[in-house]
Protein backbone atom coordinates (compact mmCIF):
# COMPACT_ATOMS: atom_id res chain seq x y z
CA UNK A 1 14.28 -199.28 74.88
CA UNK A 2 14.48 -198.64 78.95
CA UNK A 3 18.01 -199.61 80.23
CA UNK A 4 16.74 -202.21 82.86
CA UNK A 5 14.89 -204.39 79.61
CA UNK A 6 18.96 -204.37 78.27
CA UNK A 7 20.23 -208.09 79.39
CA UNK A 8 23.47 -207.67 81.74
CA UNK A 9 25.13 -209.98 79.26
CA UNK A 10 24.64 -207.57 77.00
CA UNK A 11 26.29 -204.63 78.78
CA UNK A 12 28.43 -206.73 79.83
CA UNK A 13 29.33 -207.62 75.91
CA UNK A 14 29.63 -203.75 75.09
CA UNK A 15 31.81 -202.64 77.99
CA UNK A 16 34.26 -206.11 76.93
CA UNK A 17 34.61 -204.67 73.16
CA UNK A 18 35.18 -201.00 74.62
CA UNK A 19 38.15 -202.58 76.41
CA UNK A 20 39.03 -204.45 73.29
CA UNK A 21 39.72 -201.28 71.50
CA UNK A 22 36.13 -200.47 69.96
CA UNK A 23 34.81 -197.06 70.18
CA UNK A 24 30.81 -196.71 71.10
CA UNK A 25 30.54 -196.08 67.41
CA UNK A 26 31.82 -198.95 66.89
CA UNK A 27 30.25 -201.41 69.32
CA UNK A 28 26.90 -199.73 68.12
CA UNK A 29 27.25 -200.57 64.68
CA UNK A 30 28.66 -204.21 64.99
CA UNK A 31 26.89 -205.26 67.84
CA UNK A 32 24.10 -203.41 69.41
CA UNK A 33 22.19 -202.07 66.80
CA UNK A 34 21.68 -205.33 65.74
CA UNK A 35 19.91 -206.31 68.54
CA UNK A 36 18.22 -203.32 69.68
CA UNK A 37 16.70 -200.17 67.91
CA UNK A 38 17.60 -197.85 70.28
CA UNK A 39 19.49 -194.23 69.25
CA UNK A 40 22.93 -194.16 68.82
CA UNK A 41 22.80 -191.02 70.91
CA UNK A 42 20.71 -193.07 73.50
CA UNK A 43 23.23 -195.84 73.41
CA UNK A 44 26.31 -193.76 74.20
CA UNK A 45 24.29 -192.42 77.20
CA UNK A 46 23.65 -196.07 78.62
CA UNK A 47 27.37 -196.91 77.50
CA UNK A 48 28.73 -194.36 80.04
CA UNK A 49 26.42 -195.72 83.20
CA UNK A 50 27.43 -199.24 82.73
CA UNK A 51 30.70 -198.45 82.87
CA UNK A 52 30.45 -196.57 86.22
CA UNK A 53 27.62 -199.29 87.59
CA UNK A 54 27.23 -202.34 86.38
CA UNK A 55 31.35 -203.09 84.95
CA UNK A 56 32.21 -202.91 89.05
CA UNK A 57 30.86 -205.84 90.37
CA UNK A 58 33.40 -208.06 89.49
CA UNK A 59 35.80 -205.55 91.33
CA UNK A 60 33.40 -206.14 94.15
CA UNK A 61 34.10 -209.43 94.46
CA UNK A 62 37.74 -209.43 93.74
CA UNK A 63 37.94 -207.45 96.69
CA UNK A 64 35.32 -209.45 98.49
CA UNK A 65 37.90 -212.36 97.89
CA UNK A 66 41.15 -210.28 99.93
CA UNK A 67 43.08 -209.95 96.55
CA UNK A 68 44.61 -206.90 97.85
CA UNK A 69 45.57 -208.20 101.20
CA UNK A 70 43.98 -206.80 104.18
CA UNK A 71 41.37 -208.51 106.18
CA UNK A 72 37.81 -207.05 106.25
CA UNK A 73 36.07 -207.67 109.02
CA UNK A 74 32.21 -206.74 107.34
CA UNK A 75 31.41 -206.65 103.81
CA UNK A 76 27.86 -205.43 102.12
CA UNK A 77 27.20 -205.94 98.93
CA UNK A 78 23.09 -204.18 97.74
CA UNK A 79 21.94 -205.67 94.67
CA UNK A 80 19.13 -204.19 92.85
CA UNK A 81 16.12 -206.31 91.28
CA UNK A 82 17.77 -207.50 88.36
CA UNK A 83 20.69 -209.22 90.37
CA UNK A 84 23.03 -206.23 89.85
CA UNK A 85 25.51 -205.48 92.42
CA UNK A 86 24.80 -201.72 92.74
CA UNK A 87 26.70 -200.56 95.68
CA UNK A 88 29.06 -202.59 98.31
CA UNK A 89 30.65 -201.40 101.74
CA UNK A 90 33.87 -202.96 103.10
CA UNK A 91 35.45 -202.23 106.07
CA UNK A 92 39.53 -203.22 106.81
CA UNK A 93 41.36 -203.40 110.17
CA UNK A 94 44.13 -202.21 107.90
CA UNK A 95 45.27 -198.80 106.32
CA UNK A 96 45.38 -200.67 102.88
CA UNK A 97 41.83 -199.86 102.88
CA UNK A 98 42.67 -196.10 102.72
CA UNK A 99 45.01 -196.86 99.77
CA UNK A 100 42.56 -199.22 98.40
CA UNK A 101 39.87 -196.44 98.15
CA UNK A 102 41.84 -193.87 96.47
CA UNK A 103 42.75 -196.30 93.55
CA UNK A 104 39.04 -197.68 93.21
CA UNK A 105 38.40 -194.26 93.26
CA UNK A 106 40.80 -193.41 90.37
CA UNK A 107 39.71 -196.84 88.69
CA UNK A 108 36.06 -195.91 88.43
CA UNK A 109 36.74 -192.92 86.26
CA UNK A 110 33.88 -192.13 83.82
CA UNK A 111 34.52 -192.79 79.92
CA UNK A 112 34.76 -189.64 78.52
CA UNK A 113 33.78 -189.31 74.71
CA UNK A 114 35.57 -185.61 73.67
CA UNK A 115 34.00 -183.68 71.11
CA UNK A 116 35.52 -180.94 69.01
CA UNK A 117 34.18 -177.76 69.31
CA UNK A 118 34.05 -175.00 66.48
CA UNK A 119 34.44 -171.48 68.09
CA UNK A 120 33.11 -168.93 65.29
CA UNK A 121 34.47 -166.16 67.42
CA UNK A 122 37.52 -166.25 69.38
CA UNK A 123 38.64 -163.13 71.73
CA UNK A 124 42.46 -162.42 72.05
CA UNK A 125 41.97 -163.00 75.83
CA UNK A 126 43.36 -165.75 78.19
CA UNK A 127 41.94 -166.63 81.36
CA UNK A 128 44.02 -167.55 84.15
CA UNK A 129 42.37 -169.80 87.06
CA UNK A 130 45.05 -170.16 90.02
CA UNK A 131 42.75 -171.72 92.44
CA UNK A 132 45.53 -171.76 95.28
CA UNK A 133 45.20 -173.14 99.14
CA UNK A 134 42.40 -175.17 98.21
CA UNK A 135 42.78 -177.26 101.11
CA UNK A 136 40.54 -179.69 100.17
CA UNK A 137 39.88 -182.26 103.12
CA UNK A 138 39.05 -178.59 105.52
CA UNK A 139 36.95 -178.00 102.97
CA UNK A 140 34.80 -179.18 100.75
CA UNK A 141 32.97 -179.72 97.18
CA UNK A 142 29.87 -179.26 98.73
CA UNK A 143 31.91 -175.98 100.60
CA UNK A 144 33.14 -174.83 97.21
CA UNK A 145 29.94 -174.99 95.05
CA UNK A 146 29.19 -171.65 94.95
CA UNK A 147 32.85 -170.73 94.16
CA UNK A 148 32.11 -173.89 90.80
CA UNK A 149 29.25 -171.76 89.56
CA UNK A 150 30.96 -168.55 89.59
CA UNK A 151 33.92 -170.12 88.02
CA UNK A 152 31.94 -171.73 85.46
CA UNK A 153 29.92 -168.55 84.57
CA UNK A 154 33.01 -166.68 83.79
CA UNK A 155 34.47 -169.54 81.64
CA UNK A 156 31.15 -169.88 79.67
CA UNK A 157 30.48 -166.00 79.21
CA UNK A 158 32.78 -165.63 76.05
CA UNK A 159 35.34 -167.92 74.06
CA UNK A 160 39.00 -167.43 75.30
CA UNK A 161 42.22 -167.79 72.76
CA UNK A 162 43.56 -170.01 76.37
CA UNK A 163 42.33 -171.03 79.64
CA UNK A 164 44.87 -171.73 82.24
CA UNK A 165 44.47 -174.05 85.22
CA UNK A 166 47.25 -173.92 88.06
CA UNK A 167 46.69 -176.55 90.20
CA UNK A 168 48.61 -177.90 93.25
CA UNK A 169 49.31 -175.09 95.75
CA UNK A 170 47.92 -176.95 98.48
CA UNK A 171 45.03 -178.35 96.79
CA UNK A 172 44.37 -181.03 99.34
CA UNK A 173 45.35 -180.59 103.19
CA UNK A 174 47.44 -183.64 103.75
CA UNK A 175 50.26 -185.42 101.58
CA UNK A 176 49.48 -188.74 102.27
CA UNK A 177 46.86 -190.64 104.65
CA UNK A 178 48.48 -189.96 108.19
CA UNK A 179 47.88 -186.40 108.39
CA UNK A 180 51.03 -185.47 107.49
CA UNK A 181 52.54 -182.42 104.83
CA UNK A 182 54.75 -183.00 101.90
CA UNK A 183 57.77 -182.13 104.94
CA UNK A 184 56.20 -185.26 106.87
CA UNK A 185 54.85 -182.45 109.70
CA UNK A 186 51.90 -183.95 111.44
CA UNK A 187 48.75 -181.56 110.97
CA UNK A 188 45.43 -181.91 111.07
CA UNK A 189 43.98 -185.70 109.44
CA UNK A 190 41.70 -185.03 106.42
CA UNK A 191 39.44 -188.27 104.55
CA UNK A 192 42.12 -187.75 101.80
CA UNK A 193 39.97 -190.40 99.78
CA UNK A 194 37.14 -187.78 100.09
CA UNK A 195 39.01 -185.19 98.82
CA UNK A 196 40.50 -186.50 96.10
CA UNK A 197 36.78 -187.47 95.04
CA UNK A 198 36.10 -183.61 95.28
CA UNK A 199 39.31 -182.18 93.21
CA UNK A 200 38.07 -184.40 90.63
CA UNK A 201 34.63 -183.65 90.66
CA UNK A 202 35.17 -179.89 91.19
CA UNK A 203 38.54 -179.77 88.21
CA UNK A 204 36.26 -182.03 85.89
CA UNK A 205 33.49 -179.67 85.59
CA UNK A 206 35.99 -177.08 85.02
CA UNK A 207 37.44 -178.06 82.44
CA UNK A 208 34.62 -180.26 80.55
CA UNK A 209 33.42 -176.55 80.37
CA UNK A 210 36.60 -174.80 79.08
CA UNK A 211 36.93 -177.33 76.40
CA UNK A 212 33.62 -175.83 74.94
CA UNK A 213 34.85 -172.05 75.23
CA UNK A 214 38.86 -172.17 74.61
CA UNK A 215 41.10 -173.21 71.86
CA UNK A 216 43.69 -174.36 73.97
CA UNK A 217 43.64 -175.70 77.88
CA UNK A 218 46.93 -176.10 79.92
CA UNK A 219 46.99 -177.15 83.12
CA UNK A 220 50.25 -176.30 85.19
CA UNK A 221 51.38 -178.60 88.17
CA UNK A 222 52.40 -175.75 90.64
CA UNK A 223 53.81 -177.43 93.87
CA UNK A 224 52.75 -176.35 97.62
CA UNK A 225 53.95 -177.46 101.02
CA UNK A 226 51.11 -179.25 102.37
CA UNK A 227 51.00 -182.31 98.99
CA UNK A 228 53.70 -182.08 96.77
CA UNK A 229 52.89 -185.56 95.65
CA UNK A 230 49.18 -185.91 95.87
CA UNK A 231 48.54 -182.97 93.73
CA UNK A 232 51.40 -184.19 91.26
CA UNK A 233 49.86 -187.80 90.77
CA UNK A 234 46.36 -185.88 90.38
CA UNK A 235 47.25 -184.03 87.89
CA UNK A 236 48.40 -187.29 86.41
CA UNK A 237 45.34 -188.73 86.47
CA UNK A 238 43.97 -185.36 84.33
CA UNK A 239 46.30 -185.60 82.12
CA UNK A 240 45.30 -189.38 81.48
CA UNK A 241 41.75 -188.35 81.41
CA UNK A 242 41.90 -185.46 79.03
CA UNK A 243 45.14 -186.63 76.57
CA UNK A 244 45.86 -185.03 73.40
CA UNK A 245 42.90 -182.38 74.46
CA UNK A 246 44.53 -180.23 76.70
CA UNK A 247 48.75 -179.61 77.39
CA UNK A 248 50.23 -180.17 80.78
CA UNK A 249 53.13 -178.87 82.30
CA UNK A 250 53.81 -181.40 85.54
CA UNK A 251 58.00 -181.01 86.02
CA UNK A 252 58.10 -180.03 89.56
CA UNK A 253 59.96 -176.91 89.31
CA UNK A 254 59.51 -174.58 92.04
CA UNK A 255 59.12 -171.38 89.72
CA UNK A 256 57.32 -171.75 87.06
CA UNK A 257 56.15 -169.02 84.42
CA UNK A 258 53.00 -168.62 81.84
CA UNK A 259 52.99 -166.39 78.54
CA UNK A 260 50.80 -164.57 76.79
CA UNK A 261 51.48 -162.39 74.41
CA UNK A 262 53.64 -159.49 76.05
CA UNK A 263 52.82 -160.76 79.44
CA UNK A 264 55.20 -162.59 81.96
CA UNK A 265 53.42 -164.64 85.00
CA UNK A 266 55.47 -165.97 87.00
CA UNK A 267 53.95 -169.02 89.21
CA UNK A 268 55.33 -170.25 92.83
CA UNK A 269 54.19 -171.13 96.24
CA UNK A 270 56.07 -169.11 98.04
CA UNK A 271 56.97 -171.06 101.53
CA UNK A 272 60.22 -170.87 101.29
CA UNK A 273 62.44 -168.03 102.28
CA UNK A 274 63.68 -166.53 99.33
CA UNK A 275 59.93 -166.58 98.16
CA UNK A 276 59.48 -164.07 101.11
CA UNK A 277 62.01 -162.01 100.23
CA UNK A 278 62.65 -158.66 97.85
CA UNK A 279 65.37 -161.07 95.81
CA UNK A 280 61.77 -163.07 94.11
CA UNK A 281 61.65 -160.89 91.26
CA UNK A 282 65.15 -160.85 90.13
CA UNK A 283 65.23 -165.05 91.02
CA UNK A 284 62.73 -165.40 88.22
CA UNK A 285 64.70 -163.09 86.04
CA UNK A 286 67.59 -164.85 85.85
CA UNK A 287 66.02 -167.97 85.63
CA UNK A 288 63.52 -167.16 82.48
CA UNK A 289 65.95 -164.24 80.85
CA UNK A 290 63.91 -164.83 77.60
CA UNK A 291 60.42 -164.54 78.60
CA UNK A 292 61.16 -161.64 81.02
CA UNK A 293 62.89 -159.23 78.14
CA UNK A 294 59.59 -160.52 75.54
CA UNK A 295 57.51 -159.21 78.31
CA UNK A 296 56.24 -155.47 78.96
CA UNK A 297 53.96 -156.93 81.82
CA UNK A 298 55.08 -158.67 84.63
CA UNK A 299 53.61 -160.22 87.70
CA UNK A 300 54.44 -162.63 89.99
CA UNK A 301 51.53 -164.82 91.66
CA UNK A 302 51.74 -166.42 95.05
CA UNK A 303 50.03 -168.27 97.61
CA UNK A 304 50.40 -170.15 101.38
CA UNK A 305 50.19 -167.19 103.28
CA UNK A 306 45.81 -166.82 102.54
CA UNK A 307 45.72 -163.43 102.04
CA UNK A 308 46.14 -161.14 99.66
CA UNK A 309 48.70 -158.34 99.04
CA UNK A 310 50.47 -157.14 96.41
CA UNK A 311 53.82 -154.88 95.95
CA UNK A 312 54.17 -152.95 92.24
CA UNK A 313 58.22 -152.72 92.74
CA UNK A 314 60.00 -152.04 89.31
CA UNK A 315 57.69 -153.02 86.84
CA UNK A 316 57.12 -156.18 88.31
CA UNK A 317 54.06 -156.96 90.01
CA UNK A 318 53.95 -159.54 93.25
CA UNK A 319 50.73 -160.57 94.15
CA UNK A 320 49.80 -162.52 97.05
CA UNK A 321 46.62 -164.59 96.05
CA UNK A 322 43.69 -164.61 98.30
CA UNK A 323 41.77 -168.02 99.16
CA UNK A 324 38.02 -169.57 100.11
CA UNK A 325 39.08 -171.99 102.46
CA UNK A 326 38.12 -172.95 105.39
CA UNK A 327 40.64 -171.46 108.15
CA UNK A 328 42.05 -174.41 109.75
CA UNK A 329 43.84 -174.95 113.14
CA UNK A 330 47.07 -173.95 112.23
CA UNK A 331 46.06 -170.23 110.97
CA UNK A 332 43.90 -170.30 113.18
CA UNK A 333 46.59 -170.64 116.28
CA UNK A 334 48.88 -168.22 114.63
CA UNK A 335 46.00 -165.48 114.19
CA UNK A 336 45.94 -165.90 110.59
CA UNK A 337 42.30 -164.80 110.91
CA UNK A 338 39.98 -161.89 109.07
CA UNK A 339 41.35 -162.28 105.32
CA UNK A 340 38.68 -162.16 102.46
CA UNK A 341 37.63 -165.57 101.82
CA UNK A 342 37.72 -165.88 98.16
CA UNK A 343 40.05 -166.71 95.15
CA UNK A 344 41.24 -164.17 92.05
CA UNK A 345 41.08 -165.19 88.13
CA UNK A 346 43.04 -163.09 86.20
CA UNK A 347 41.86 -162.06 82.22
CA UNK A 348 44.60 -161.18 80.09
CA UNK A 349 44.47 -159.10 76.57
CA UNK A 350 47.93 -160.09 74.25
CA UNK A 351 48.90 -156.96 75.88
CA UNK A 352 48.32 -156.87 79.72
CA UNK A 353 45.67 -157.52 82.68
CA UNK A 354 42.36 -156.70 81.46
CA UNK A 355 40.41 -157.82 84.84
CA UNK A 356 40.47 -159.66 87.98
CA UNK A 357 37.32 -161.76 89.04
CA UNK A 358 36.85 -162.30 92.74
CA UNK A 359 35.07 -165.69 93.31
């Protein structure tokens, strides 16, 4: 049966026993499939675009009625032909609208239904993605697209023992909605609503993906300079997304460090001074003695400066990581100009660096 013949009380019905606690299986069998002959297949399908269309119109109107406490000064609400608010536009005299978009944002999540995958064969290999200086808000989804399809063919080319995700490391341009960096220093003003839309659309495909081709998914908070906190509360919002599926590390260490196998990775920024100094190596030493002596390779993966470069002093590896973005002003001022735009994904064997992918 098409979805528009489906009464709205009856979506309505389905989305009020998902929040009850039903699963779709559930609602099907009690409820729906007593009324309708559609597939239960079909049904979860519809289940998932009433939740992002048709459950928001009372949101609409809650906002429509200045709940949160700013004054809009023009509403617009379109309503399709079955009187179904569809899409609405408000505009605020206040920056509570700013905030107010982020959270609908966040609100409006998609109900994801995980399935568990079977892998029949399993290489000993972990893939490392450290997508650092993102820098979302200079740049874009629509910027990074190619970059999502290279990603994704790596990730979908064989099935990995683990897939890593480091994410932070300046993953959006500003901290908060004045323009500002995690230090408060005024830069340049990004749509910070926008690109928190992006990092969710661009991590989501990511790792809906590396569910189907990797036993285990971790996603590391790694922090950077520019949104210490943004990045932290999105990962928050993965880790509320994904649950028991994947493992996240969000402390907010500055040094941080991945195993696998006999390999040592150690994870930081690397804006601060002794990050810039020869004393890195022997910092993350003494502060993961354990890991380090377990380990017969070692490297050491940073970021802020965009560029890449890499010093092999001692057995340990230190590896500036390279970036796509865009180059904004401040780079651009300083003469930060020429690098290779692209980012580096690491493959690892149990028993050292079997490739780098540039993307």
């Amino acid at each position: 049966m098409a979805i528009r013949s489906i009464p709205l009380e009856v979506k309505k019905k389905c989305i009020q026993l998902q929040k009850q606690g039903l699963n779709s299986k559930q609602i099907y069998t009690q409820y729906y499939s007593k009324l309708y002959n559609t597939k239960y297949s079909g049904f979860r399908t519809m289940m998932q675009a009433w939740k992002r269309k048709i459950e928001l119109d009372d949101e609409i109107l809650e906002v429509g009625n200045l709940s949160y406490g700013f004054t809009p000064h023009s509403t617009t609400v379109q309503i399709d032909r079955h009187g179904e608010i569809i899409q609405s536009w408000i505009k605020s005299k206040s920056e509570d609208s700013l905030y107010l978009e982020l959270i609908e944002n966040i609100k409006r999540l998609p109900n994801i239904e995980h399935e568990e995958y079977i892998f029949d064969e399993c290489l000993d290999y972990m893939l490392e993605i450290p997508l650092y200086d993102l820098h979302l808000g200079i740049s874009s989804y629509e910027y990074y697209r190619k970059t999502l399809f290279e990603i994704l063919e790596i990730i979908n080319s064989r099935n990995y023992k683990e897939i890593y995700f480091i994410i932070g490391q300046d993953l959006f341009h500003n901290d908060d909605f004045r323009g500002r960096t995690s230090s408060g220093t005024d830069i340049e003003k990004v749509d910070i609503a926008k690109a928190w839309n992006d990092a969710r659309k661009f991590y989501y495909h990511l790792i809906d993906n590396a569910l189907k081709h990797s036993q285990k998914i971790k996603v590391v908070y790694s922090k950077g300079n520019h949104d210490e906190s943004m990045s932290w509360a999105f990962v928050q919002m993965i880790k509320a997304q994904y649950g028991n599926q994947i493992e996240v590390n969000d402390d907010t260490k500055d040094r941080k460090v991945i195993t696998f196998g006999k390999n040592f990775i150690g994870i930081t920024h690397g804006d601060n001074v002794k990050s810039r100094t020869k004393d890195l190596p022997q910092i993350f030493t003494m502060e993961y003695p354990q890991e380090f002596a377990n380990s017969t390779t070692r490297e050491l993966h940073l970021g802020h400066l965009h560029r890449e470069s890499e010093v092999d002093n001692y057995g340990i590896m230190m590896r500036r990581l390279s970036t796509a973005n865009k180059t904004d002003d401040w780079h651009y001022d300083k003469g930060f100009v020429g690098a290779h735009k692209r980012f580096m994904l690491f493959e690892w064997s149990k028993e050292k660096l079997k490739s780098i992918h540039y993307v």
